[in-house]
Structures are given as C-alpha cells and as structure tokens.
N, C-alpha and C. Protein backbone atom coordinates (compact mmCIF):
# COMPACT_ATOMS: atom_id res chain seq x y z
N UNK A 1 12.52 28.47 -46.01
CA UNK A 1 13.84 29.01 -46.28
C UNK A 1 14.85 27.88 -46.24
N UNK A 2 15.38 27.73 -47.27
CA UNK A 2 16.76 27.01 -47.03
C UNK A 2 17.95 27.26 -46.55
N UNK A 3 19.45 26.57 -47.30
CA UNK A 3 20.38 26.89 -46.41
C UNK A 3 21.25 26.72 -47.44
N UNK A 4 22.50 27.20 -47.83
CA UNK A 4 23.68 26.81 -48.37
C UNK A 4 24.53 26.51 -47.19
N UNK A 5 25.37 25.34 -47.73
CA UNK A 5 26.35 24.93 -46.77
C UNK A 5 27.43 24.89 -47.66
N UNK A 6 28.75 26.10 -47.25
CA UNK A 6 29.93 26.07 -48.20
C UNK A 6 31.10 25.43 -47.31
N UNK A 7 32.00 24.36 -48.50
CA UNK A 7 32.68 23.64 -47.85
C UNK A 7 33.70 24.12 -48.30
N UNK A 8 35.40 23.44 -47.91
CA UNK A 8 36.94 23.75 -49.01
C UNK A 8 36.82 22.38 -49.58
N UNK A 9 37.58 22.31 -50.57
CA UNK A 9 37.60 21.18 -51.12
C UNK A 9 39.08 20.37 -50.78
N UNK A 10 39.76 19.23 -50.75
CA UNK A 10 39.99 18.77 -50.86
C UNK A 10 41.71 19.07 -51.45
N UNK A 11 41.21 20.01 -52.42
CA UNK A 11 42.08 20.85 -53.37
C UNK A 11 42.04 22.56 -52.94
N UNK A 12 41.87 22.70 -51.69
CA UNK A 12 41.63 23.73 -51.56
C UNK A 12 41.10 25.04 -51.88
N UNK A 13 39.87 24.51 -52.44
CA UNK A 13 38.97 25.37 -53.46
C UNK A 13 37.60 25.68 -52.44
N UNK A 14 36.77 25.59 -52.95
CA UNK A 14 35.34 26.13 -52.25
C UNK A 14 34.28 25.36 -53.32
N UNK A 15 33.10 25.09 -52.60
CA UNK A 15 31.67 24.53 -53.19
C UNK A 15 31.07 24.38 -52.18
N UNK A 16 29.61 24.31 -52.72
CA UNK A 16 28.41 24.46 -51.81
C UNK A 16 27.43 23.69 -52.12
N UNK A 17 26.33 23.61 -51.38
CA UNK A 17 25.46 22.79 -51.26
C UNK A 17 24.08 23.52 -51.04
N UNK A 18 22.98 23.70 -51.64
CA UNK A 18 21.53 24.16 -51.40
C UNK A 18 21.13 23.02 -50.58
N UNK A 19 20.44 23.14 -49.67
CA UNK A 19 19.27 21.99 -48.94
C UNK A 19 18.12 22.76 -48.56
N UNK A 20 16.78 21.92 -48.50
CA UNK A 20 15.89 22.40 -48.85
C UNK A 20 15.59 22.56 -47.39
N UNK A 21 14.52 22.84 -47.06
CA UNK A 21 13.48 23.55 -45.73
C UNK A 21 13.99 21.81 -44.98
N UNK A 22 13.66 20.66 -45.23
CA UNK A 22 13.87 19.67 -44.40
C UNK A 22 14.64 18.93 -44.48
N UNK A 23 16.25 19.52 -45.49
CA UNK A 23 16.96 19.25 -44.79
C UNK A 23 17.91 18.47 -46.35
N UNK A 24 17.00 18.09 -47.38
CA UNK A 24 17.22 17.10 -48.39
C UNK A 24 18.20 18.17 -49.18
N UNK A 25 19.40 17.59 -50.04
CA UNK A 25 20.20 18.59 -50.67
C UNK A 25 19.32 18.42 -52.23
N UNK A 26 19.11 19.71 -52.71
CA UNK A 26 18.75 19.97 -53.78
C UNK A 26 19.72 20.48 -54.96
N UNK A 27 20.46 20.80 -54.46
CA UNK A 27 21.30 21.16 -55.53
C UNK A 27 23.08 21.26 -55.38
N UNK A 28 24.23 21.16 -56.01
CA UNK A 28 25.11 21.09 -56.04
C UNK A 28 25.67 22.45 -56.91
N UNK A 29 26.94 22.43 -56.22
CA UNK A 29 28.08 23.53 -57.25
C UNK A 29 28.51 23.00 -58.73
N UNK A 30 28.53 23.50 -59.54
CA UNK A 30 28.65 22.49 -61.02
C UNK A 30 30.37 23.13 -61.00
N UNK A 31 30.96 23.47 -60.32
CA UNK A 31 32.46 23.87 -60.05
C UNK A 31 32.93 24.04 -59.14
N UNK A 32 34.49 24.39 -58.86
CA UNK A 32 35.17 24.51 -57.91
C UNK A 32 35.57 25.73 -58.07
N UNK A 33 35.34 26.73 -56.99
CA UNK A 33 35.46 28.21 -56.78
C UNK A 33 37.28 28.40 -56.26
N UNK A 34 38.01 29.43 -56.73
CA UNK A 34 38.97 29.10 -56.05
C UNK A 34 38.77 30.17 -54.79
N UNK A 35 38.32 30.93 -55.11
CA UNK A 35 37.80 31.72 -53.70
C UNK A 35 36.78 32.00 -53.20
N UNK A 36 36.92 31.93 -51.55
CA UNK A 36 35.03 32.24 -51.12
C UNK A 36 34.55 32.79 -51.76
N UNK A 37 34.48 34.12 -51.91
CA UNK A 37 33.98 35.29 -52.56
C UNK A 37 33.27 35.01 -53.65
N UNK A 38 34.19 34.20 -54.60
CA UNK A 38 33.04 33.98 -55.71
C UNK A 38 32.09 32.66 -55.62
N UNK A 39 32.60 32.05 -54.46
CA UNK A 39 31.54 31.04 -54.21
C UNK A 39 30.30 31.88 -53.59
N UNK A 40 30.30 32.64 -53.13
CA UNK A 40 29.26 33.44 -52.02
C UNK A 40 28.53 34.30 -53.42
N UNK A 41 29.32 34.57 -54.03
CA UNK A 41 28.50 35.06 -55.39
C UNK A 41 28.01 34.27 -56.00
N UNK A 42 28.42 33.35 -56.55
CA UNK A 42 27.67 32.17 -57.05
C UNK A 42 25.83 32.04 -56.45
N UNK A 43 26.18 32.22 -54.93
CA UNK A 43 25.04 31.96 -53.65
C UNK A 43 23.71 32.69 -54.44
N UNK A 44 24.84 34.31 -54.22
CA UNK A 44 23.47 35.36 -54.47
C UNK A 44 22.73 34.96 -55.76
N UNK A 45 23.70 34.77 -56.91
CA UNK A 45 23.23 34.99 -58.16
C UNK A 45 22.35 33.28 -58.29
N UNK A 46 22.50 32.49 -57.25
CA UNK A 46 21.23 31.17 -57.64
C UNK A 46 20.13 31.94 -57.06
N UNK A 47 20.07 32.47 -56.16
CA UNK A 47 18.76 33.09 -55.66
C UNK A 47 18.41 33.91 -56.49
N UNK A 48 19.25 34.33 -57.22
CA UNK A 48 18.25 35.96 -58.39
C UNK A 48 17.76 34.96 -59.08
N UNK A 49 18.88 34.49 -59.98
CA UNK A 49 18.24 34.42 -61.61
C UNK A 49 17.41 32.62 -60.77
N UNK A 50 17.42 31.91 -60.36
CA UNK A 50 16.24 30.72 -60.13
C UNK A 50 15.16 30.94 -59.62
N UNK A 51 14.98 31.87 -59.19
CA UNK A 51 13.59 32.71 -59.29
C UNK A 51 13.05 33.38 -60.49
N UNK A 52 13.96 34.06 -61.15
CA UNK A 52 13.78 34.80 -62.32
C UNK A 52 12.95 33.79 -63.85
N UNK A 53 14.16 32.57 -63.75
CA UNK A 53 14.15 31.51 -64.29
C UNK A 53 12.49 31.11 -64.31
N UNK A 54 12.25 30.75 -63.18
CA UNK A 54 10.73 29.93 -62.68
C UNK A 54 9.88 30.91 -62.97
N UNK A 55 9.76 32.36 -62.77
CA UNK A 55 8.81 33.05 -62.55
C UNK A 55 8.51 33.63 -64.44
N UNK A 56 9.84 33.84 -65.30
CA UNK A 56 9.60 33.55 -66.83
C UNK A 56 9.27 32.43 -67.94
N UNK A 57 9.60 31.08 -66.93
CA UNK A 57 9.82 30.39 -68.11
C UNK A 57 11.05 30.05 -68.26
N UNK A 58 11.66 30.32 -68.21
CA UNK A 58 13.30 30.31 -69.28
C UNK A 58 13.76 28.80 -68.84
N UNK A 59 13.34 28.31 -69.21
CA UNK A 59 13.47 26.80 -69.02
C UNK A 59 13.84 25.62 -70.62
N UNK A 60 15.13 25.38 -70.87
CA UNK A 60 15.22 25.17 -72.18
C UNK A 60 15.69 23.10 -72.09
N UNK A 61 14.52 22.88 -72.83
CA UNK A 61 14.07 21.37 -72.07
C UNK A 61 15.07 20.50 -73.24
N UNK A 62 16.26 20.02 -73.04
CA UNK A 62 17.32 19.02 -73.97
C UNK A 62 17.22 17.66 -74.05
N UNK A 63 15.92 17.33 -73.57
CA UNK A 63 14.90 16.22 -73.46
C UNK A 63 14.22 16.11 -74.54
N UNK A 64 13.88 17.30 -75.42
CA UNK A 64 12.71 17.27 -76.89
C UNK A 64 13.37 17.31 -77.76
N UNK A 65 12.96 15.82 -78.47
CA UNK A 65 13.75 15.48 -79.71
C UNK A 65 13.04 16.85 -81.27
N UNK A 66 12.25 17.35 -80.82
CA UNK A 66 11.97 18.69 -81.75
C UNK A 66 12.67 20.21 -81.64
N UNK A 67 12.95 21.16 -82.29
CA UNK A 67 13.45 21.88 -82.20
C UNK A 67 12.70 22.85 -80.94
N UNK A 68 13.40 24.08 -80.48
CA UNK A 68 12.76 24.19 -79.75
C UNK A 68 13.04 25.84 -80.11
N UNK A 69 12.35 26.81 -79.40
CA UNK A 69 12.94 28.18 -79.46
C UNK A 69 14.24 28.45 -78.63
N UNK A 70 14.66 28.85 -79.21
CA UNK A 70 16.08 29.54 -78.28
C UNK A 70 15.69 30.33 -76.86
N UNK A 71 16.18 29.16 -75.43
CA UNK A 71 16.03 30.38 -74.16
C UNK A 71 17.40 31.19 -74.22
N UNK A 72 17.82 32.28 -73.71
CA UNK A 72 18.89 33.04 -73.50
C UNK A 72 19.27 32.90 -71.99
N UNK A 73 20.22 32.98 -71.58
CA UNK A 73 20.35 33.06 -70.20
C UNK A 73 20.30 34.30 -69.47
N UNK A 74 19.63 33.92 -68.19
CA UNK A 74 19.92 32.80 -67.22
C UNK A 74 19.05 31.82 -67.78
N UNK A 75 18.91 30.60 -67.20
CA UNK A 75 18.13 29.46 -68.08
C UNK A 75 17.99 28.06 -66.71
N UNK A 76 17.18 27.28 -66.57
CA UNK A 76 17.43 26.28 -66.10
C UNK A 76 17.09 25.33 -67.08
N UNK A 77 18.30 24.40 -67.20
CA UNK A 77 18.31 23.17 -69.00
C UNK A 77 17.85 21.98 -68.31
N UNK A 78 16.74 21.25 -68.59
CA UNK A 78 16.46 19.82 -68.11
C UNK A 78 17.23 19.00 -69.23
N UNK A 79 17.80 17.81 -68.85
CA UNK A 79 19.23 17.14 -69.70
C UNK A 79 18.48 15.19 -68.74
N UNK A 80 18.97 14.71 -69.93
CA UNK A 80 19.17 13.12 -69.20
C UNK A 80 20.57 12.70 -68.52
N UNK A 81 21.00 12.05 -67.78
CA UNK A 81 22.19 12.04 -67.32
C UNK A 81 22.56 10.29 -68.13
N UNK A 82 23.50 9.96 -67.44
CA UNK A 82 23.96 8.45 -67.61
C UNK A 82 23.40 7.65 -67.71
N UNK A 83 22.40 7.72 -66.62
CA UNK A 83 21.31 6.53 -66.11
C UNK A 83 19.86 6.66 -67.12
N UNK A 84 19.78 8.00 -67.60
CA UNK A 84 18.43 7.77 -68.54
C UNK A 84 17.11 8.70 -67.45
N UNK A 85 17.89 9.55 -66.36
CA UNK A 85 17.35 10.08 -65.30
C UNK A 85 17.27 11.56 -65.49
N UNK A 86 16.10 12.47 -65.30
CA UNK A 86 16.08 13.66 -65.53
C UNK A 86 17.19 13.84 -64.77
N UNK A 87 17.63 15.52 -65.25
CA UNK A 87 18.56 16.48 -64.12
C UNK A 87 18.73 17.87 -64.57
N UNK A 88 18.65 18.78 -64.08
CA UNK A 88 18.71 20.28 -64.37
C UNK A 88 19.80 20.53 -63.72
N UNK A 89 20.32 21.95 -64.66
CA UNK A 89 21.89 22.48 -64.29
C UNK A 89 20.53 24.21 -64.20
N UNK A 90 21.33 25.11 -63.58
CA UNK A 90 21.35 26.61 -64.09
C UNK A 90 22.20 27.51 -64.37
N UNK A 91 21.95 27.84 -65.54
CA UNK A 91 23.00 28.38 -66.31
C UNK A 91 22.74 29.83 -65.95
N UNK A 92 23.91 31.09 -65.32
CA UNK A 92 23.60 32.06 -65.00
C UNK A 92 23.66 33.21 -65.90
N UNK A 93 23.65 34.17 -65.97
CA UNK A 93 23.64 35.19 -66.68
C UNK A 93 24.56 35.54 -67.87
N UNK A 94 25.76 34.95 -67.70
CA UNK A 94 27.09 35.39 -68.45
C UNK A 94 26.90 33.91 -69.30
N UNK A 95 26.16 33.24 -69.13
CA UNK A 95 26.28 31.82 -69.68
C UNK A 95 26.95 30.22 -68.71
N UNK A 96 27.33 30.60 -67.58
CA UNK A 96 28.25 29.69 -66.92
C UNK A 96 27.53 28.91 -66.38
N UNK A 97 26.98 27.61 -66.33
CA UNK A 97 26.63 26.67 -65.65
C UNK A 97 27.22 26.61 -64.31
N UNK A 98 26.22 27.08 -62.90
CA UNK A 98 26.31 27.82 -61.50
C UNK A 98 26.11 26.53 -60.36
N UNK A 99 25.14 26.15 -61.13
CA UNK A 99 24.69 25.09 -60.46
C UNK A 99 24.01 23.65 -60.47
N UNK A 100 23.47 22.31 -60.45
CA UNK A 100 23.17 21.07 -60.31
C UNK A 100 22.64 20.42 -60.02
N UNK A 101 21.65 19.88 -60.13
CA UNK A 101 20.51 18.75 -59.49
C UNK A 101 21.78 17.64 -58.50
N UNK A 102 21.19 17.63 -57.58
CA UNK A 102 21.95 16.18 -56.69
C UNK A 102 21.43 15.32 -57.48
N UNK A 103 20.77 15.04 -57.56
CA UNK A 103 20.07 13.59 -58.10
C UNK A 103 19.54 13.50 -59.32
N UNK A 104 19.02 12.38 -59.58
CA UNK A 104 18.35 12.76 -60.99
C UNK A 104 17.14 12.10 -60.60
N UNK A 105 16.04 11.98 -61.56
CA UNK A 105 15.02 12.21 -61.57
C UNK A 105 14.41 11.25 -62.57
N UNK A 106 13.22 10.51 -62.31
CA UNK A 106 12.65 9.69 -62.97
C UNK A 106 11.37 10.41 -64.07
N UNK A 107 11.07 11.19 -63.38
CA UNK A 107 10.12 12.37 -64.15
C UNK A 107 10.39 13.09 -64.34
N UNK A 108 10.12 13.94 -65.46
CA UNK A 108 10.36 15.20 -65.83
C UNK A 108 9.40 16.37 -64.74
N UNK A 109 8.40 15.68 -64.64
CA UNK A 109 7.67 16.62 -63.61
C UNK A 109 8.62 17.09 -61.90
N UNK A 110 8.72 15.51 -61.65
CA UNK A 110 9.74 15.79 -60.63
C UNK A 110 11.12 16.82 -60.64
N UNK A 111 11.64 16.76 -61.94
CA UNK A 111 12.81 17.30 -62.09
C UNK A 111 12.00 19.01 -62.32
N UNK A 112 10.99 19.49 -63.04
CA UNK A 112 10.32 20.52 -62.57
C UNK A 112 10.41 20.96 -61.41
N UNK A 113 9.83 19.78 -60.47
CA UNK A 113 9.41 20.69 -58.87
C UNK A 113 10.75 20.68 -58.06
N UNK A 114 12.22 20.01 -59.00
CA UNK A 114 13.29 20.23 -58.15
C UNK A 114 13.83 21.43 -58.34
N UNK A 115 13.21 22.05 -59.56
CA UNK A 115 14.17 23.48 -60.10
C UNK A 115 13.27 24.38 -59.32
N UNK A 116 11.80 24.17 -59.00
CA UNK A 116 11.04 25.27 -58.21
C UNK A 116 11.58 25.06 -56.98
N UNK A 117 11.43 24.23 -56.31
CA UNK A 117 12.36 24.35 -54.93
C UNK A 117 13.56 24.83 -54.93
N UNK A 118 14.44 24.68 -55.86
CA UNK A 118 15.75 25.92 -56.24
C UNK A 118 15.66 26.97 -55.50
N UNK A 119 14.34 27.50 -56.66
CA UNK A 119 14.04 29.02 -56.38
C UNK A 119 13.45 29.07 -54.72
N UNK A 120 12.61 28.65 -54.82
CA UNK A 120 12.11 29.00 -53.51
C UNK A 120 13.55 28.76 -52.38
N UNK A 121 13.74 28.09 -52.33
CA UNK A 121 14.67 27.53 -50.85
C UNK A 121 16.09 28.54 -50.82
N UNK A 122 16.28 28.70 -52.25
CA UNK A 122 17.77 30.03 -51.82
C UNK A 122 17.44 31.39 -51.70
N UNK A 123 16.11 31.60 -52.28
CA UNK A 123 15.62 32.85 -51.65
C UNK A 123 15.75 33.07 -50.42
N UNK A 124 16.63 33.74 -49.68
CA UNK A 124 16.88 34.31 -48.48
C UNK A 124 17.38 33.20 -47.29
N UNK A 125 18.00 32.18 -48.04
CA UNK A 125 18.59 30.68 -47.47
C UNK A 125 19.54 31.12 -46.56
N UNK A 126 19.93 30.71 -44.98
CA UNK A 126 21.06 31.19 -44.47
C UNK A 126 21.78 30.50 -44.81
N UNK A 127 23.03 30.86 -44.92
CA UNK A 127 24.83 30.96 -45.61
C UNK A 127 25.23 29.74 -43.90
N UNK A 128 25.59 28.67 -44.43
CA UNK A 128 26.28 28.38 -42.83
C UNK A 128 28.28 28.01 -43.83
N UNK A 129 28.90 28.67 -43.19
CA UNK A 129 30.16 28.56 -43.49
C UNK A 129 30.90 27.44 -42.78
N UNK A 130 31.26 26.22 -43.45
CA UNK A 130 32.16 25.23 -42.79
C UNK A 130 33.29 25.11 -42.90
N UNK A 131 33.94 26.45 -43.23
CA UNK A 131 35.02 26.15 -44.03
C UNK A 131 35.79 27.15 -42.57
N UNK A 132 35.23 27.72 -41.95
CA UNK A 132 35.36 28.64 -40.83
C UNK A 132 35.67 27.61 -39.86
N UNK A 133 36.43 28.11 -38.62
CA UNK A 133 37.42 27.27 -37.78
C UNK A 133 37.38 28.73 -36.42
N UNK A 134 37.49 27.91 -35.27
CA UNK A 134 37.17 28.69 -33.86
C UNK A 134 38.56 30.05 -34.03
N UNK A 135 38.22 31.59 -34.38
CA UNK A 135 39.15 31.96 -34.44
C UNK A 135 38.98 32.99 -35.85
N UNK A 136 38.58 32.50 -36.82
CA UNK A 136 38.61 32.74 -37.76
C UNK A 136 37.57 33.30 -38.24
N UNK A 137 37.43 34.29 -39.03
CA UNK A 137 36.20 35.55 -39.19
C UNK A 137 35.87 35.10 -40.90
N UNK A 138 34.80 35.49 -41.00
CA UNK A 138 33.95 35.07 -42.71
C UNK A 138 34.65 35.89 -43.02
C-alpha cells in the first residue's frame, strides 16, 4: 500500500505526491488544484482509472513512430521527455492529464513497471495531509 502526501503550494493551491510501499515517489500532480477537495478527487480517481488502465491495456505508447489505434480515456501515454528519457502522464476520464512520472526512465520497460506500481500503490494508499496544522480538521 502506498501513500499520497498532499501539500499547499507556494501559491496557495494544493498537489500531491504518490510514494510507493518503500518510500520512493512515483508519481507527481501534473497541476495545481485550487482546492483540497479536488485534489483528494484527483487521489480517488488515480486509484480507479490506474488500475483500470493496467488491468485493460489502455496504454497509448507516443514513443511509436507507426500509427497506432486510438486509446480513449482514461489512458496512461508513455512520451520521451527533454532528456530522451521515458515518462508516463495519466490521463483521466474527462480527458485531463491527473497525473506524472517523477522521473524518467531509461527503458520503456521500466517506465511500464512505473505505471504498474501507480496502480498498485494508490489502491487503498493512506491520504497523509500536510497541509493540516495542530488545530485544524481535514
């Protein structure tokens, strides 16, 4: 089981963080929430559809210079970044890119087993709120 850790930003917004069972962050907010609420939604809906994602397929790879079939969303897109480094986003249901690889990835395989750990680790991940202060209720 993993963990989301939701922070404020800076700008007084909200984002979060997936980390996996030991601790490594797997994934990032691909936005700035302006309220908890829909950051905490954001939460639920990586745990539905990145399971959903892994357990169909729906994986639409922007790495193959050939055409490919159309996935629909939800979707997880493998993409090269700057460096020439795998990285997956997941795109949720309505179409909105939810969430982010921390890192990128030298393999495509690797960048695979980072989107399965997705799924697995927010499935039923506890919520730790940092944005909470002695006093103050979720």
């Amino acid at each position: 089981m993993g963990k989301f850790i939701i922070k404020k930003t800076k700008t007084g917004g909200f984002n979060f963080s997936l980390l996996a069972m030991n601790n490594e962050k797997i994934c990032v907010a691909s936005q700035v929430y302006t309220t908890k609420a829909n950051c905490k939604n954001a939460l639920s809906s990586i745990a539905k559809n990145s399971m959903r994602c892994i357990e169909e397929d729906r994986i639409l790879d922007l790495t193959l210079k050939k055409e490919q079939e159309k996935v629909t969303a939800p979707r997880f897109e493998i993409y090269f970044d700057k460096q020439g480094l795998y990285r997956y986003r997941l795109i949720a249901t309505n179409g909105e890119n939810i969430a982010i690889s921390e890192e990128g990835y030298k393999s495509k395989n690797g960048c695979l087993n980072g989107m399965k750990s997705v799924s697995v680790n927010a499935n039923n991940a506890e919520i730790v709120d940092e944005t909470i202060t002695n006093g103050d209720k979720q």
